[in-house]
PDB file of N, CA and C in Angstrom:
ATOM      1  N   UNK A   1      46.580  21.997  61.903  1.00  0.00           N
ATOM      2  CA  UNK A   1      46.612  22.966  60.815  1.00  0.00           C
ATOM      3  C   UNK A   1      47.324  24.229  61.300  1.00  0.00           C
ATOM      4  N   UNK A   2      48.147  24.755  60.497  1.00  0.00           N
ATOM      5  CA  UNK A   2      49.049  25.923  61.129  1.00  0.00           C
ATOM      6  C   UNK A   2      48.334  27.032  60.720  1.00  0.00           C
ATOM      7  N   UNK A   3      48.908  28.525  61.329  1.00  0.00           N
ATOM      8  CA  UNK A   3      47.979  29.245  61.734  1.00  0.00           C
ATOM      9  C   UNK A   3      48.611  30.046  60.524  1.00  0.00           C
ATOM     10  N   UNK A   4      49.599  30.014  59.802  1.00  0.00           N
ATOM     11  CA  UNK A   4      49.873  30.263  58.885  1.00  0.00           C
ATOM     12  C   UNK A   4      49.564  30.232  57.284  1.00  0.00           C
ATOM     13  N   UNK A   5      49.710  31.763  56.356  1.00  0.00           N
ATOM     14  CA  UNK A   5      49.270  31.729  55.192  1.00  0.00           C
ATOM     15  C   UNK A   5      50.374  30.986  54.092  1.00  0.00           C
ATOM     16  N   UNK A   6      51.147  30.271  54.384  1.00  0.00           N
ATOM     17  CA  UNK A   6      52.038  29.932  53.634  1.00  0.00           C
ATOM     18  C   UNK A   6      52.707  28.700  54.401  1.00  0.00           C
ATOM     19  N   UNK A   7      53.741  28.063  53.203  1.00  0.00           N
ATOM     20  CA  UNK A   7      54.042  26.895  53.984  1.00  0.00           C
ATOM     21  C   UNK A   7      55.325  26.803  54.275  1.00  0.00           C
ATOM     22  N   UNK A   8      55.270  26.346  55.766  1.00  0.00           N
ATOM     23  CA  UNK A   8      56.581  26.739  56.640  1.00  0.00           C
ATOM     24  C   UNK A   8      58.234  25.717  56.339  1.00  0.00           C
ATOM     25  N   UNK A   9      57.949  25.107  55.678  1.00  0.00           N
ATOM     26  CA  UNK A   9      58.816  23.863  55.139  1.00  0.00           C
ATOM     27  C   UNK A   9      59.203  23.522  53.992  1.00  0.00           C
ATOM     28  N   UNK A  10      60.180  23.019  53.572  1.00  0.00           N
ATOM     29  CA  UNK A  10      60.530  22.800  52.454  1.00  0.00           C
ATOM     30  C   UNK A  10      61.077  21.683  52.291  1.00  0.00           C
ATOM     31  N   UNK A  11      60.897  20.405  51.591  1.00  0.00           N
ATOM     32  CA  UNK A  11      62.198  19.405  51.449  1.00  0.00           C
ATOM     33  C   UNK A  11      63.163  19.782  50.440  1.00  0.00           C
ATOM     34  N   UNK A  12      64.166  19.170  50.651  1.00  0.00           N
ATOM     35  CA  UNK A  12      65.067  19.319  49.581  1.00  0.00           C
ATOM     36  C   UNK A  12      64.420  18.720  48.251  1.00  0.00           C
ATOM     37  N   UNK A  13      64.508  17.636  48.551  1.00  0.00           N
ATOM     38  CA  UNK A  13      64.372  16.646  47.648  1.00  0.00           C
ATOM     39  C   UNK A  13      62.772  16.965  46.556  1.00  0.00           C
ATOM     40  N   UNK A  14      61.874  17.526  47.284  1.00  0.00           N
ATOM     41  CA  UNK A  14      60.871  18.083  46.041  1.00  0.00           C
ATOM     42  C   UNK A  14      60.449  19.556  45.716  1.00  0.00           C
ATOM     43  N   UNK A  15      62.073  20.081  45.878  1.00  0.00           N
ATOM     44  CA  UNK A  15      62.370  20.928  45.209  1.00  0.00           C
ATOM     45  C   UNK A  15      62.947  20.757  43.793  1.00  0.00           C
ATOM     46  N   UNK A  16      61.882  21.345  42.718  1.00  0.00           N
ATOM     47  CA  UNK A  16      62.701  20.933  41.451  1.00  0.00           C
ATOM     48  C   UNK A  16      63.928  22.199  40.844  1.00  0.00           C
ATOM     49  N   UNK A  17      65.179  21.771  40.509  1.00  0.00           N
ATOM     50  CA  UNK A  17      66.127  22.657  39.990  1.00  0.00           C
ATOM     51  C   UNK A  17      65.814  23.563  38.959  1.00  0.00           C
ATOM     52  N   UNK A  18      66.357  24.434  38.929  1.00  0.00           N
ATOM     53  CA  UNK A  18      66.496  25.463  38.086  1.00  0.00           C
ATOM     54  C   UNK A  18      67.658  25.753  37.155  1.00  0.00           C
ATOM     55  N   UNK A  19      67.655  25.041  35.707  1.00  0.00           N
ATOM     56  CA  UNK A  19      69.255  25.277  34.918  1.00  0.00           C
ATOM     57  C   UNK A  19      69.171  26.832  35.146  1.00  0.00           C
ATOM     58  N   UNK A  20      70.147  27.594  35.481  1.00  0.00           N
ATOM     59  CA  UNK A  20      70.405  29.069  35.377  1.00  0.00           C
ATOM     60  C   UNK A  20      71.392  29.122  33.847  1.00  0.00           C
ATOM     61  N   UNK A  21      72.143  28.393  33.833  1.00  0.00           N
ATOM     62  CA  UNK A  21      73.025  28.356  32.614  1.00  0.00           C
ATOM     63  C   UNK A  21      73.641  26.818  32.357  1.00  0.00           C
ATOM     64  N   UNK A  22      74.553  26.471  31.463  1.00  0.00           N
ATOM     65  CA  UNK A  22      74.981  25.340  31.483  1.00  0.00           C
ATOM     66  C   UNK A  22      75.796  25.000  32.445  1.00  0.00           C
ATOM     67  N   UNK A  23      75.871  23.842  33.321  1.00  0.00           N
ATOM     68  CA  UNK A  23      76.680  23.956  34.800  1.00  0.00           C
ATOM     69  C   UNK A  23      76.465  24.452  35.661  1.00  0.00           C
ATOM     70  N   UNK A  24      75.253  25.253  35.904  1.00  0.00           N
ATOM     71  CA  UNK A  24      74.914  26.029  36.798  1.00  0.00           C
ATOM     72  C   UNK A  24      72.710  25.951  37.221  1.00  0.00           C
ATOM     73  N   UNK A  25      72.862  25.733  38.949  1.00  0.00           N
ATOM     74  CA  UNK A  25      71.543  25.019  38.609  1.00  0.00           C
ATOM     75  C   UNK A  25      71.532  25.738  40.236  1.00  0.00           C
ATOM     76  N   UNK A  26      69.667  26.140  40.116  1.00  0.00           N
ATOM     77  CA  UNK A  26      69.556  26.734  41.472  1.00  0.00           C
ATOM     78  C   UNK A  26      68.200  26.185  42.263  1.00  0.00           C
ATOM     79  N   UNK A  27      68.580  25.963  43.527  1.00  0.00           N
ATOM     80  CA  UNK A  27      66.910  25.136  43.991  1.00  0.00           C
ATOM     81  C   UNK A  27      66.953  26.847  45.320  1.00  0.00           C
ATOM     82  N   UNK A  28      65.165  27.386  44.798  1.00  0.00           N
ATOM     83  CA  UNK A  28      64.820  28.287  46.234  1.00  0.00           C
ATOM     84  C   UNK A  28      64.444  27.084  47.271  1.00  0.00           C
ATOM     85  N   UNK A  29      64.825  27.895  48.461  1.00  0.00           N
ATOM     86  CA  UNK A  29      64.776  26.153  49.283  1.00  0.00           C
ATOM     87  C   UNK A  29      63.681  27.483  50.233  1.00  0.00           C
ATOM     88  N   UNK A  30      63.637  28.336  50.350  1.00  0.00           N
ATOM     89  CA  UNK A  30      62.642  29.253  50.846  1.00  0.00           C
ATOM     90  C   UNK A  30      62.682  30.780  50.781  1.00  0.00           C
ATOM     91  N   UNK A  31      61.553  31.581  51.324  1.00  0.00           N
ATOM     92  CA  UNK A  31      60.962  32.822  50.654  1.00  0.00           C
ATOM     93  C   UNK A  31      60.282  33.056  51.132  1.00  0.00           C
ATOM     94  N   UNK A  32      60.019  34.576  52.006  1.00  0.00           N
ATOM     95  CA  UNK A  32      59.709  35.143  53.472  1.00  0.00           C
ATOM     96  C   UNK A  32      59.057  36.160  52.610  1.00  0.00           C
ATOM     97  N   UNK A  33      58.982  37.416  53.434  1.00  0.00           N
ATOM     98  CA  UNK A  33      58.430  38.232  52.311  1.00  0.00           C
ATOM     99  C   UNK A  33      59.566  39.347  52.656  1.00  0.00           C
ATOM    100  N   UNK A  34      60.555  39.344  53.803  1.00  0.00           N
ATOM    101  CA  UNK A  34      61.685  39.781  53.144  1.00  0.00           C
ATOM    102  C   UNK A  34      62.617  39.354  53.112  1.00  0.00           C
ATOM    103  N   UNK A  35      62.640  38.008  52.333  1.00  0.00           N
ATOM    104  CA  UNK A  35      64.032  37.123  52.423  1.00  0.00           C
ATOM    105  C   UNK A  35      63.699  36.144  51.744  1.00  0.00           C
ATOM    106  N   UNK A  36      65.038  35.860  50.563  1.00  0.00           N
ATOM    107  CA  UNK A  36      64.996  34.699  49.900  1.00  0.00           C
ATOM    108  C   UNK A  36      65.922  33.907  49.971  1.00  0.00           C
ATOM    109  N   UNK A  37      65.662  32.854  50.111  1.00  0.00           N
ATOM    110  CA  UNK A  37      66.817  31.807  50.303  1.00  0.00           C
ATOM    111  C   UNK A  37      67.087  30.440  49.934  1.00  0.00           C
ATOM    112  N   UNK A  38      68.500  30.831  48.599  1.00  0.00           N
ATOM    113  CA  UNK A  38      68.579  29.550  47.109  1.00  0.00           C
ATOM    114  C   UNK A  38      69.843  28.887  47.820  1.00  0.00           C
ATOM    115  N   UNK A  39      69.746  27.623  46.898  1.00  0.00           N
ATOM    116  CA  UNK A  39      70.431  26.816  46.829  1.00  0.00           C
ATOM    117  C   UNK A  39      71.711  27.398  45.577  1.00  0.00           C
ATOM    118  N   UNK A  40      72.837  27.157  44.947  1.00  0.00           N
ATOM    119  CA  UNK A  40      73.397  27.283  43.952  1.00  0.00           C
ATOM    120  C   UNK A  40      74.142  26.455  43.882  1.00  0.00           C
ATOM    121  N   UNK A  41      74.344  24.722  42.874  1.00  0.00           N
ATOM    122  CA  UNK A  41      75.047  24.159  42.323  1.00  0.00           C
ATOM    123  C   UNK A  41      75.784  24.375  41.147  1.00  0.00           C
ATOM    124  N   UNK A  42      76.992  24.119  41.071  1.00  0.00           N
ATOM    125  CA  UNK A  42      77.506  24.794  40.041  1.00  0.00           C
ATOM    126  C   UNK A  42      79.129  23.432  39.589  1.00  0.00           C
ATOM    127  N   UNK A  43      79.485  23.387  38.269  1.00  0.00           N
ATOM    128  CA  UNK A  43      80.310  22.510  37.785  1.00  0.00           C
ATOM    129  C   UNK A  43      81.697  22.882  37.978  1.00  0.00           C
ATOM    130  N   UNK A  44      82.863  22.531  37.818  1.00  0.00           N
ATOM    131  CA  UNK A  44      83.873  23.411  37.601  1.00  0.00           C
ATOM    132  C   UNK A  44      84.110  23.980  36.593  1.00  0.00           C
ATOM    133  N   UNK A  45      84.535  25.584  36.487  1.00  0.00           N
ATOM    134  CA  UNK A  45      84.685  26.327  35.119  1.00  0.00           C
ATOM    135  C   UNK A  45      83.467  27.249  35.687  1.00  0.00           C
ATOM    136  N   UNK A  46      82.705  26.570  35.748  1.00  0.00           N
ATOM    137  CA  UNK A  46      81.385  27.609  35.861  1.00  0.00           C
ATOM    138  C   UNK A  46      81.701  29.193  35.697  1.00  0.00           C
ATOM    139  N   UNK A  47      81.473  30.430  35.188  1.00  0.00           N
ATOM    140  CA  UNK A  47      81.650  31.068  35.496  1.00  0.00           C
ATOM    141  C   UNK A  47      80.033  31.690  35.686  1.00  0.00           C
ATOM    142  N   UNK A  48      79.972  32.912  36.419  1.00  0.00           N
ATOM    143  CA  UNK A  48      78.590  33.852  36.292  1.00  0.00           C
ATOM    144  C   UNK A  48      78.930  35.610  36.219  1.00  0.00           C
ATOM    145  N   UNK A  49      78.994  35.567  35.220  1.00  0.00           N
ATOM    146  CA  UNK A  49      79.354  36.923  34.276  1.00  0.00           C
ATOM    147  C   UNK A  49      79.335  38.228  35.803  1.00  0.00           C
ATOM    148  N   UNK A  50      80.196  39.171  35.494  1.00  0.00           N
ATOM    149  CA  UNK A  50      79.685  40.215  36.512  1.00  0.00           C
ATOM    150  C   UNK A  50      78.273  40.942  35.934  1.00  0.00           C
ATOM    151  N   UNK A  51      77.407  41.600  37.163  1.00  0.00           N
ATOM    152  CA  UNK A  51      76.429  41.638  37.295  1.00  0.00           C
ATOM    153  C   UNK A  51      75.901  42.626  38.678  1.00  0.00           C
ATOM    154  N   UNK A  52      74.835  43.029  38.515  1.00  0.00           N
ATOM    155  CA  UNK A  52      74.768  43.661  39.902  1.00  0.00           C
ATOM    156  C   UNK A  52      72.709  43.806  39.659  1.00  0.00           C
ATOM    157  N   UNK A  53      72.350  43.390  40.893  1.00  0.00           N
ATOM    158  CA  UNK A  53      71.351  43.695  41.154  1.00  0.00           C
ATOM    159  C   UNK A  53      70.536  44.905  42.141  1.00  0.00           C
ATOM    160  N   UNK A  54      69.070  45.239  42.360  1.00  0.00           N
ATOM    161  CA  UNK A  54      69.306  45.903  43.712  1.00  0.00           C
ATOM    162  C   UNK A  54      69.216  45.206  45.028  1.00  0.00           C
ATOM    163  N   UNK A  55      69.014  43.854  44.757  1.00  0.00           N
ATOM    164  CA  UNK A  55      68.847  42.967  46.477  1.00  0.00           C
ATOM    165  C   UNK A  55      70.233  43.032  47.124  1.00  0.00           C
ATOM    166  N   UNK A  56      70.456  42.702  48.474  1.00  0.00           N
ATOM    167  CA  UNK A  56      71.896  42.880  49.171  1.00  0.00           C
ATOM    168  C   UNK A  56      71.512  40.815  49.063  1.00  0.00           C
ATOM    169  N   UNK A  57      72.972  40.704  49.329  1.00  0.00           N
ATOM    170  CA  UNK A  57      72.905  39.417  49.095  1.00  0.00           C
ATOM    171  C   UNK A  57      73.938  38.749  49.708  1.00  0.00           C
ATOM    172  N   UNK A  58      73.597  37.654  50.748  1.00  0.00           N
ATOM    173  CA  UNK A  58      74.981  37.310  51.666  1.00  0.00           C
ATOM    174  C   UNK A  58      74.759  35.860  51.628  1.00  0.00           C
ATOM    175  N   UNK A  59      75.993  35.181  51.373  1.00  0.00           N
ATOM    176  CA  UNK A  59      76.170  33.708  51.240  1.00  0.00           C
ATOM    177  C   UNK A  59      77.343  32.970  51.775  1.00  0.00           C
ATOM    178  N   UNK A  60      77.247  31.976  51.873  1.00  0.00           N
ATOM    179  CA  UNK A  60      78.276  31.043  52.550  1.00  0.00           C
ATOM    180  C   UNK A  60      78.312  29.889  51.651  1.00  0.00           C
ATOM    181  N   UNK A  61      79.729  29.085  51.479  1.00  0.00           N
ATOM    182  CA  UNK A  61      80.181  28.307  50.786  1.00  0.00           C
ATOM    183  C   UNK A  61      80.421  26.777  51.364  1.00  0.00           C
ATOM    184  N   UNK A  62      79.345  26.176  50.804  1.00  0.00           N
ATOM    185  CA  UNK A  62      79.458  24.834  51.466  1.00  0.00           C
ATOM    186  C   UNK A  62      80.132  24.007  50.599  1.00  0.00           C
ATOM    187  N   UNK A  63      80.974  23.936  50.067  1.00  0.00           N
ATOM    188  CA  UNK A  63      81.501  22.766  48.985  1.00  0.00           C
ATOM    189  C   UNK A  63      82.128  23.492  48.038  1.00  0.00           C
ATOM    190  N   UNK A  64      83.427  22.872  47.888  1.00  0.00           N
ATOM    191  CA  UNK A  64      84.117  23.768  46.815  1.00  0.00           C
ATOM    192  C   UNK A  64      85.242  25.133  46.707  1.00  0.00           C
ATOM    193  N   UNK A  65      85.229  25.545  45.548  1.00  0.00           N
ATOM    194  CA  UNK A  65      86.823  26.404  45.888  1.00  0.00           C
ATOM    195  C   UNK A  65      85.710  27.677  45.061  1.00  0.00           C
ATOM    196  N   UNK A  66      85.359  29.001  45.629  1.00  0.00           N
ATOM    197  CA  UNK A  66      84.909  29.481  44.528  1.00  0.00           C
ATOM    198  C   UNK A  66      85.514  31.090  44.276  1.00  0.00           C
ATOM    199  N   UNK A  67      86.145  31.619  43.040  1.00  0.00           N
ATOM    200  CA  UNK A  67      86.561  32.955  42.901  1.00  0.00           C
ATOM    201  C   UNK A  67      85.613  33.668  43.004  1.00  0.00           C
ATOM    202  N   UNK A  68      85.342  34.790  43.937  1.00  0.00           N
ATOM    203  CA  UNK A  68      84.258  36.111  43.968  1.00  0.00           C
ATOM    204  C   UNK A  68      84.776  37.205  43.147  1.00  0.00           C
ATOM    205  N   UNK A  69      84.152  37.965  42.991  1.00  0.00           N
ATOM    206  CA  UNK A  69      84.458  39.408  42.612  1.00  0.00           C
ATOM    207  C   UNK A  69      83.328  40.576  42.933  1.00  0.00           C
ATOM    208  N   UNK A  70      83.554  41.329  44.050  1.00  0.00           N
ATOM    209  CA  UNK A  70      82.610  41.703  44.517  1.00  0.00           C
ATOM    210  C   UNK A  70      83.137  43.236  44.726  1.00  0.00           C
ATOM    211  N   UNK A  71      82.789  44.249  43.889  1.00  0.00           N
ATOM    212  CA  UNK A  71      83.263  45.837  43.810  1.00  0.00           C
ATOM    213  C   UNK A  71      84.310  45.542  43.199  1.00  0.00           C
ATOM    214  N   UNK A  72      85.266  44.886  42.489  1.00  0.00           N
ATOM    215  CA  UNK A  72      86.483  45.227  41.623  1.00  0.00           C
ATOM    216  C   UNK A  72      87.327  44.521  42.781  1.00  0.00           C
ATOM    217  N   UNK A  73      87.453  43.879  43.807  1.00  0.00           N
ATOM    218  CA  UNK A  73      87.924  43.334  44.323  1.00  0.00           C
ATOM    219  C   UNK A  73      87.812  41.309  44.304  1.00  0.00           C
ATOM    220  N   UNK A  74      88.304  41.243  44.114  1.00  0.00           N
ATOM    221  CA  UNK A  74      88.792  39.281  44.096  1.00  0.00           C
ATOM    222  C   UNK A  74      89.028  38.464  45.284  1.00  0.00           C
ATOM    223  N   UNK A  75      88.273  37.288  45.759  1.00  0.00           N
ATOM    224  CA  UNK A  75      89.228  36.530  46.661  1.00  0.00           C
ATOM    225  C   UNK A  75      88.279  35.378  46.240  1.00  0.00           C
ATOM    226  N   UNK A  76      89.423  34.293  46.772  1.00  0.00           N
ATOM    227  CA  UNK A  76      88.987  32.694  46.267  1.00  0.00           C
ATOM    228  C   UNK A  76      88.643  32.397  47.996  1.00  0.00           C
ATOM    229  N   UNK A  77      87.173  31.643  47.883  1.00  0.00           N
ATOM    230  CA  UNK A  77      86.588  31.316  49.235  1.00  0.00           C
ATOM    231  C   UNK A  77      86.449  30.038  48.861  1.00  0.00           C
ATOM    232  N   UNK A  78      86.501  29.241  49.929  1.00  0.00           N
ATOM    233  CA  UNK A  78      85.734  27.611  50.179  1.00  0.00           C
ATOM    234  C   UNK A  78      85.000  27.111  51.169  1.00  0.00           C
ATOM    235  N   UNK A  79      84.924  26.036  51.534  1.00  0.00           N
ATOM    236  CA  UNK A  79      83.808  25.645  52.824  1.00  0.00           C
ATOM    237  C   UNK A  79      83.825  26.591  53.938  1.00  0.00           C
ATOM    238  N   UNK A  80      82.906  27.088  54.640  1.00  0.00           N
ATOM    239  CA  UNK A  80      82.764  27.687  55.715  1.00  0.00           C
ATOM    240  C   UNK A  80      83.211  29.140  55.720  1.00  0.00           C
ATOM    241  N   UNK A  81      83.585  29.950  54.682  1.00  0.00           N
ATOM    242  CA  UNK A  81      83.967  31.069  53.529  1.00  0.00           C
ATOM    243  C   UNK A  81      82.333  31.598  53.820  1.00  0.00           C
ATOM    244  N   UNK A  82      82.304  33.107  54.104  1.00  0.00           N
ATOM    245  CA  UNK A  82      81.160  33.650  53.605  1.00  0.00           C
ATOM    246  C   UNK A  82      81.347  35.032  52.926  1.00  0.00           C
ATOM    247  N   UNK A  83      80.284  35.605  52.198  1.00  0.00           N
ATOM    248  CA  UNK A  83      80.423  36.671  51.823  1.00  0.00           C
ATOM    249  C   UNK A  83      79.604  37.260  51.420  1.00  0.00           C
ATOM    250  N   UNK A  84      79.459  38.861  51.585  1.00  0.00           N
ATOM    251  CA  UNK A  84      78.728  39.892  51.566  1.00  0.00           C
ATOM    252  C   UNK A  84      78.211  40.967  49.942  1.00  0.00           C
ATOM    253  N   UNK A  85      77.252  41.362  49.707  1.00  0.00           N
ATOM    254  CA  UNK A  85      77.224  41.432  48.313  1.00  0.00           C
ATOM    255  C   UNK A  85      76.335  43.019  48.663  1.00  0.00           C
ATOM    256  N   UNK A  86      76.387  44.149  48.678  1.00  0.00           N
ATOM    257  CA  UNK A  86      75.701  45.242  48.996  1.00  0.00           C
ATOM    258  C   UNK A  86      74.786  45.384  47.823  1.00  0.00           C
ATOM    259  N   UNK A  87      73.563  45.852  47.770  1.00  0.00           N
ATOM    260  CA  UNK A  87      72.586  45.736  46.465  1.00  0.00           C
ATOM    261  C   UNK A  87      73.396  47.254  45.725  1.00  0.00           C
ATOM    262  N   UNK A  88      73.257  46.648  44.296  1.00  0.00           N
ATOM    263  CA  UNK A  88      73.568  47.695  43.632  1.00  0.00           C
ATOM    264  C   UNK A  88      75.134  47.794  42.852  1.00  0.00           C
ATOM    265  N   UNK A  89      76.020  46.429  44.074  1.00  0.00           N
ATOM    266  CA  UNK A  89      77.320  46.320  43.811  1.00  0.00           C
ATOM    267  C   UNK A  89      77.846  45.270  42.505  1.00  0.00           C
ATOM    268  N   UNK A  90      78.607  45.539  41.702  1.00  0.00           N
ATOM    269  CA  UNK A  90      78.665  44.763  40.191  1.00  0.00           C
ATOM    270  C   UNK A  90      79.886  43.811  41.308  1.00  0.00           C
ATOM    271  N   UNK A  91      79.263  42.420  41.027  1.00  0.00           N
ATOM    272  CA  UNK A  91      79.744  41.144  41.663  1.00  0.00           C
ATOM    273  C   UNK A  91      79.648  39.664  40.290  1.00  0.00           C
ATOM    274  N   UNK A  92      80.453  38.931  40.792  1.00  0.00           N
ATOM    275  CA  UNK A  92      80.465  37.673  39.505  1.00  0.00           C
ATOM    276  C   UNK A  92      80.822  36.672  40.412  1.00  0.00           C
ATOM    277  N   UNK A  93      80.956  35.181  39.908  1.00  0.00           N
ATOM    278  CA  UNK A  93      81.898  34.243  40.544  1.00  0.00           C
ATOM    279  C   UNK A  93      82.477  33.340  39.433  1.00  0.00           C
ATOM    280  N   UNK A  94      83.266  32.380  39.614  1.00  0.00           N
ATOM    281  CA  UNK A  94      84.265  31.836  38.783  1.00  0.00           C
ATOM    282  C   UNK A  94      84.116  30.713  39.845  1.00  0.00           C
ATOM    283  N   UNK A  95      83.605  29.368  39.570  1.00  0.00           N
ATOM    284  CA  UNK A  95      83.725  28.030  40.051  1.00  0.00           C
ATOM    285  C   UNK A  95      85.096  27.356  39.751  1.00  0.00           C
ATOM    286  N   UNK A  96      85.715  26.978  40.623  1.00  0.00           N
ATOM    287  CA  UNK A  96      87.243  26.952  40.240  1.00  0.00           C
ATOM    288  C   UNK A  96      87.124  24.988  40.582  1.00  0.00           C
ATOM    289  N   UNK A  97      86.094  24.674  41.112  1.00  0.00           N
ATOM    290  CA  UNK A  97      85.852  23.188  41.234  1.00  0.00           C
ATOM    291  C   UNK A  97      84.173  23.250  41.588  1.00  0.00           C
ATOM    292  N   UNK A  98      84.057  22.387  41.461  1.00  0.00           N
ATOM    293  CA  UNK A  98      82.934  21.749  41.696  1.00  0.00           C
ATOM    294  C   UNK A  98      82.195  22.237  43.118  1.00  0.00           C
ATOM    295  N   UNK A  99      81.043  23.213  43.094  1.00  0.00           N
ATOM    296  CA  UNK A  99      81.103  23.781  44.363  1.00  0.00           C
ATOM    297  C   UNK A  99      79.217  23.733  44.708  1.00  0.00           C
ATOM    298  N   UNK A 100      78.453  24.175  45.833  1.00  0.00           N
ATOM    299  CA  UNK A 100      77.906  24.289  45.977  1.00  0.00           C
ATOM    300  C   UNK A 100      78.005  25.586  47.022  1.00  0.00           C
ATOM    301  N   UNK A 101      76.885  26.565  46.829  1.00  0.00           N
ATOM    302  CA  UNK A 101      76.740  27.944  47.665  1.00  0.00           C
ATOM    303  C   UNK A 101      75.238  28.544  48.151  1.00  0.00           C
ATOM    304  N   UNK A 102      75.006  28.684  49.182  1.00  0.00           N
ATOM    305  CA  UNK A 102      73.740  29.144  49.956  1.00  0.00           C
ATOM    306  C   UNK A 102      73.422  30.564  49.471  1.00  0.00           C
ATOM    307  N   UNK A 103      72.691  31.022  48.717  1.00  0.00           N
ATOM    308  CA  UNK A 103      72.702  32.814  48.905  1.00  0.00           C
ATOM    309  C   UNK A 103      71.235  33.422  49.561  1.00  0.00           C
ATOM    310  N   UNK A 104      71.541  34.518  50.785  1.00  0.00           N
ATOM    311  CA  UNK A 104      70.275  34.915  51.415  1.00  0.00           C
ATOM    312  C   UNK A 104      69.973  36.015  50.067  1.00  0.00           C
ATOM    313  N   UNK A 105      68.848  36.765  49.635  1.00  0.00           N
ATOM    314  CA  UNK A 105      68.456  38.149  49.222  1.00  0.00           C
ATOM    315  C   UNK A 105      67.510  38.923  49.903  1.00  0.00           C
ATOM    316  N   UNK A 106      68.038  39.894  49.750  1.00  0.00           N
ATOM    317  CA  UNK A 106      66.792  40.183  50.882  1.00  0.00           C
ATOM    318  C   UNK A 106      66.628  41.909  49.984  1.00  0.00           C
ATOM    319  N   UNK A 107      65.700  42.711  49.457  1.00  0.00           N
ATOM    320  CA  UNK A 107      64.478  41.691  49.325  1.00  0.00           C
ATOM    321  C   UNK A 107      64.465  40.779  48.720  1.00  0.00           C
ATOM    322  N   UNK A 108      63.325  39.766  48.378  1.00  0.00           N
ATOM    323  CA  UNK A 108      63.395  38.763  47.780  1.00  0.00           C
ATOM    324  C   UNK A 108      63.850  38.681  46.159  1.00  0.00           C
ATOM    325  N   UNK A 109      64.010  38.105  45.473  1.00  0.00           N
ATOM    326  CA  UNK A 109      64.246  38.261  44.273  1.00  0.00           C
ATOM    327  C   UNK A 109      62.893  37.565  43.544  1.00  0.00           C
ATOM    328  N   UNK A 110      61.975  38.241  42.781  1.00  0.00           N
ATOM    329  CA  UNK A 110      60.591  37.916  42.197  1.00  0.00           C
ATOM    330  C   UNK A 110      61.037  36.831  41.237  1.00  0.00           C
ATOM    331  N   UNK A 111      61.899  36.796  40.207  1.00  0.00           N
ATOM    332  CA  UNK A 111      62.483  35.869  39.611  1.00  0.00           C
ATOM    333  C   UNK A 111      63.330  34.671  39.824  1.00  0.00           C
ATOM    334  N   UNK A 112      63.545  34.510  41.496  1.00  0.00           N
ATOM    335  CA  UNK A 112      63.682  33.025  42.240  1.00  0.00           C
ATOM    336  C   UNK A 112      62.487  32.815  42.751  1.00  0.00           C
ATOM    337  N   UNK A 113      61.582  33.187  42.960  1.00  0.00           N
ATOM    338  CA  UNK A 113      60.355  32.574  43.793  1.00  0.00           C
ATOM    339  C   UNK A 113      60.232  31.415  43.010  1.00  0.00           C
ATOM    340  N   UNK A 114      59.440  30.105  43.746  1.00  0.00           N
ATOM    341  CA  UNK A 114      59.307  29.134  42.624  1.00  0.00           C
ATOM    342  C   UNK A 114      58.079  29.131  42.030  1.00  0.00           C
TER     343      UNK A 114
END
């Protein structure tokens, strides 16, 4: 029995998804108490409107071609691509194929917890 108040593991697999929008689907794969950390599947076309929260938010791109926009600035990232999101900063993305993306938040985001 671990000495721990929470549980240290996660499978993928019984994690259930989250539609965020049409084409767009998010699994929390875990959640610290200062750190959250999702899954993001997404279709091609996908877009996710600009937006800005107060969490800082840093992710890496495992699959896929994806357009950022992060402060009024643009660049198209793909596998092994990471990038930085300062809380507070108006950011979007544009799925340009079929992609999948890791995002840390830190703090957590109350509305990904599962």
């Amino acid at each position: 029995m671990s000495m721990l108040d929470f549980e240290p593991y996660t499978r993928w697999s019984e994690i259930e998804p989250v539609d965020m929008f049409p084409g767009l689907q998010r699994r929390t794969l875990g959640c610290g108490e200062r750190l959250l950390l999702a899954e993001f599947s997404a279709q091609e076309g996908v877009e996710v409107p600009l937006h800005s929260h107060p969490h800082e938010q840093v992710g890496y791109v495992v699959a896929g071609q994806v357009e950022l926009t992060i402060g009024g600035d643009s660049a198209v990232c793909g596998p092994g691509d990471s990038y930085t999101m300062p809380g507070g900063v108006e950011h979007g993305a544009r799925f340009l194929t079929e992609g999948v993306v890791i995002d840390c938040f830190s703090p957590p985001r109350e509305d990904y917890r599962r």
